[in-house]
C-alpha atoms as a PDB file:
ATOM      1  CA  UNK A   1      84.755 199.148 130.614  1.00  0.00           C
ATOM      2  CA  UNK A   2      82.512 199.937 133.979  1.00  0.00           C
ATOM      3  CA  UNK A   3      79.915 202.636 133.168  1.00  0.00           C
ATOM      4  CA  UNK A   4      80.104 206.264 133.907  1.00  0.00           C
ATOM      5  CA  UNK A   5      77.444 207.353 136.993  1.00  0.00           C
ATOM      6  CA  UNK A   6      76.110 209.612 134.649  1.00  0.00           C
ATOM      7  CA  UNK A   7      75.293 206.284 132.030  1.00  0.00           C
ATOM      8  CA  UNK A   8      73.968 204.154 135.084  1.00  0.00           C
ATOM      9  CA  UNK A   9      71.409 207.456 135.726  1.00  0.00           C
ATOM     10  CA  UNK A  10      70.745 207.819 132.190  1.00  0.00           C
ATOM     11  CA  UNK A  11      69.821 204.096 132.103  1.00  0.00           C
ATOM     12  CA  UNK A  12      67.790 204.371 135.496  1.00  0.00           C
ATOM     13  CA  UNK A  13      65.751 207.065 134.140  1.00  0.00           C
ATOM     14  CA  UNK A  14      64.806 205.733 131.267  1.00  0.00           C
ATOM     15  CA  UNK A  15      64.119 202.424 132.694  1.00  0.00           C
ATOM     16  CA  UNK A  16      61.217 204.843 135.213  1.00  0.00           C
ATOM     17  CA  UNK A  17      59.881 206.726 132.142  1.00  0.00           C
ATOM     18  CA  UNK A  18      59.466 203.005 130.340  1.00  0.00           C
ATOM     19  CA  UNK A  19      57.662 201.870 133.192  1.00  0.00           C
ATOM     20  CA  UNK A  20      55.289 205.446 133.575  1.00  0.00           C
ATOM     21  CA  UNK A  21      54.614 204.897 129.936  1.00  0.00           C
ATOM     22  CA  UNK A  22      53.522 201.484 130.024  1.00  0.00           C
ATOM     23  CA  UNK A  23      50.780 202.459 132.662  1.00  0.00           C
ATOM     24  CA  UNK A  24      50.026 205.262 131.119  1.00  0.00           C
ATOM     25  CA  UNK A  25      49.277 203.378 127.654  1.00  0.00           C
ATOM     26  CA  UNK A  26      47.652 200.224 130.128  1.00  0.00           C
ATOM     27  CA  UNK A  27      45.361 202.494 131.417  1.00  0.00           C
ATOM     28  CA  UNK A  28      43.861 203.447 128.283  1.00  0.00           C
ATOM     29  CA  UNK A  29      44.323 200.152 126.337  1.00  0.00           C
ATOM     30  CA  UNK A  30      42.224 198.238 128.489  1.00  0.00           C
ATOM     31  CA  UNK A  31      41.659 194.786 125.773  1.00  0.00           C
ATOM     32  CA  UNK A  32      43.976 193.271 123.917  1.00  0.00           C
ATOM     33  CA  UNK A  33      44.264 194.271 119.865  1.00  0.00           C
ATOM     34  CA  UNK A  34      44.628 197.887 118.149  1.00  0.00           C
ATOM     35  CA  UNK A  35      43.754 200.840 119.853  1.00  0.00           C
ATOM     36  CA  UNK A  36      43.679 204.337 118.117  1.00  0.00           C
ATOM     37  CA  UNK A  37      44.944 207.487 120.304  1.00  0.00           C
ATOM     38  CA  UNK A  38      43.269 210.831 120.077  1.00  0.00           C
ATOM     39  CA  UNK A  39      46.928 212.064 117.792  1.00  0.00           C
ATOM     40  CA  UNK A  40      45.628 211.286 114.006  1.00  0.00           C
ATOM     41  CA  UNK A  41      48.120 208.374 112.958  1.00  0.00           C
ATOM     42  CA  UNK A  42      49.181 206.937 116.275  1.00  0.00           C
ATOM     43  CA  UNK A  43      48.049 203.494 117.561  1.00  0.00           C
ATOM     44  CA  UNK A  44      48.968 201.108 119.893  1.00  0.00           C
ATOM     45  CA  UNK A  45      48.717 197.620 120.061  1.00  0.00           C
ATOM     46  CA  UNK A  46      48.059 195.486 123.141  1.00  0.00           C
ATOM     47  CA  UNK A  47      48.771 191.650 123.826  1.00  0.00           C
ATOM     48  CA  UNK A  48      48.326 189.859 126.659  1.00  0.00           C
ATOM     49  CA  UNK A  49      50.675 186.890 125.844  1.00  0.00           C
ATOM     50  CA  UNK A  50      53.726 186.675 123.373  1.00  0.00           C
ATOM     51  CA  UNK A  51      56.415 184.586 122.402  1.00  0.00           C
ATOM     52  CA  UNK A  52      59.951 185.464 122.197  1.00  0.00           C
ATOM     53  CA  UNK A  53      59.845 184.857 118.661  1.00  0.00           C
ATOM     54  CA  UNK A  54      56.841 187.370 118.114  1.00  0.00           C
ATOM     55  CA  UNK A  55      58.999 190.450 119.372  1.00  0.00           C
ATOM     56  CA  UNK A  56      58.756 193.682 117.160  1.00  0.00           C
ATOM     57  CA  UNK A  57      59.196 197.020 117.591  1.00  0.00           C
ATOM     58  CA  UNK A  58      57.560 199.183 114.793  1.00  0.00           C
ATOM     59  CA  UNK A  59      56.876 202.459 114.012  1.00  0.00           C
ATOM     60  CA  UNK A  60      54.003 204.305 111.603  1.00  0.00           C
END
């Protein structure tokens, strides 16, 4: 079944607030490894190069 116009802009959208995130988080993580964000708890973790096999999403 096609998708509804209102899916394909749903999709769209979050595909731009991915990409805003990603610089936003690149332009604080500047090396690869774990960074800690000023919210108590949250971190992010940078790599420059991965392998399809080392894909995971996780959560704290």
């Amino acid at each position: 079944m096609a998708k509804t116009h209102t899916e394909l802009l749903a999709e769209e959208q979050t595909r731009l607030e991915t990409l805003r995130l990603a610089k936003l988080i690149g332009a604080h993580v500047t090396r690869d490894g774990t960074a800690e964000s000023p919210i108590q708890g949250l971190y992010f973790n940078r790599y420059s190069r991965t392998e399809p096999s080392d894909y995971m999403h996780t959560m704290q």
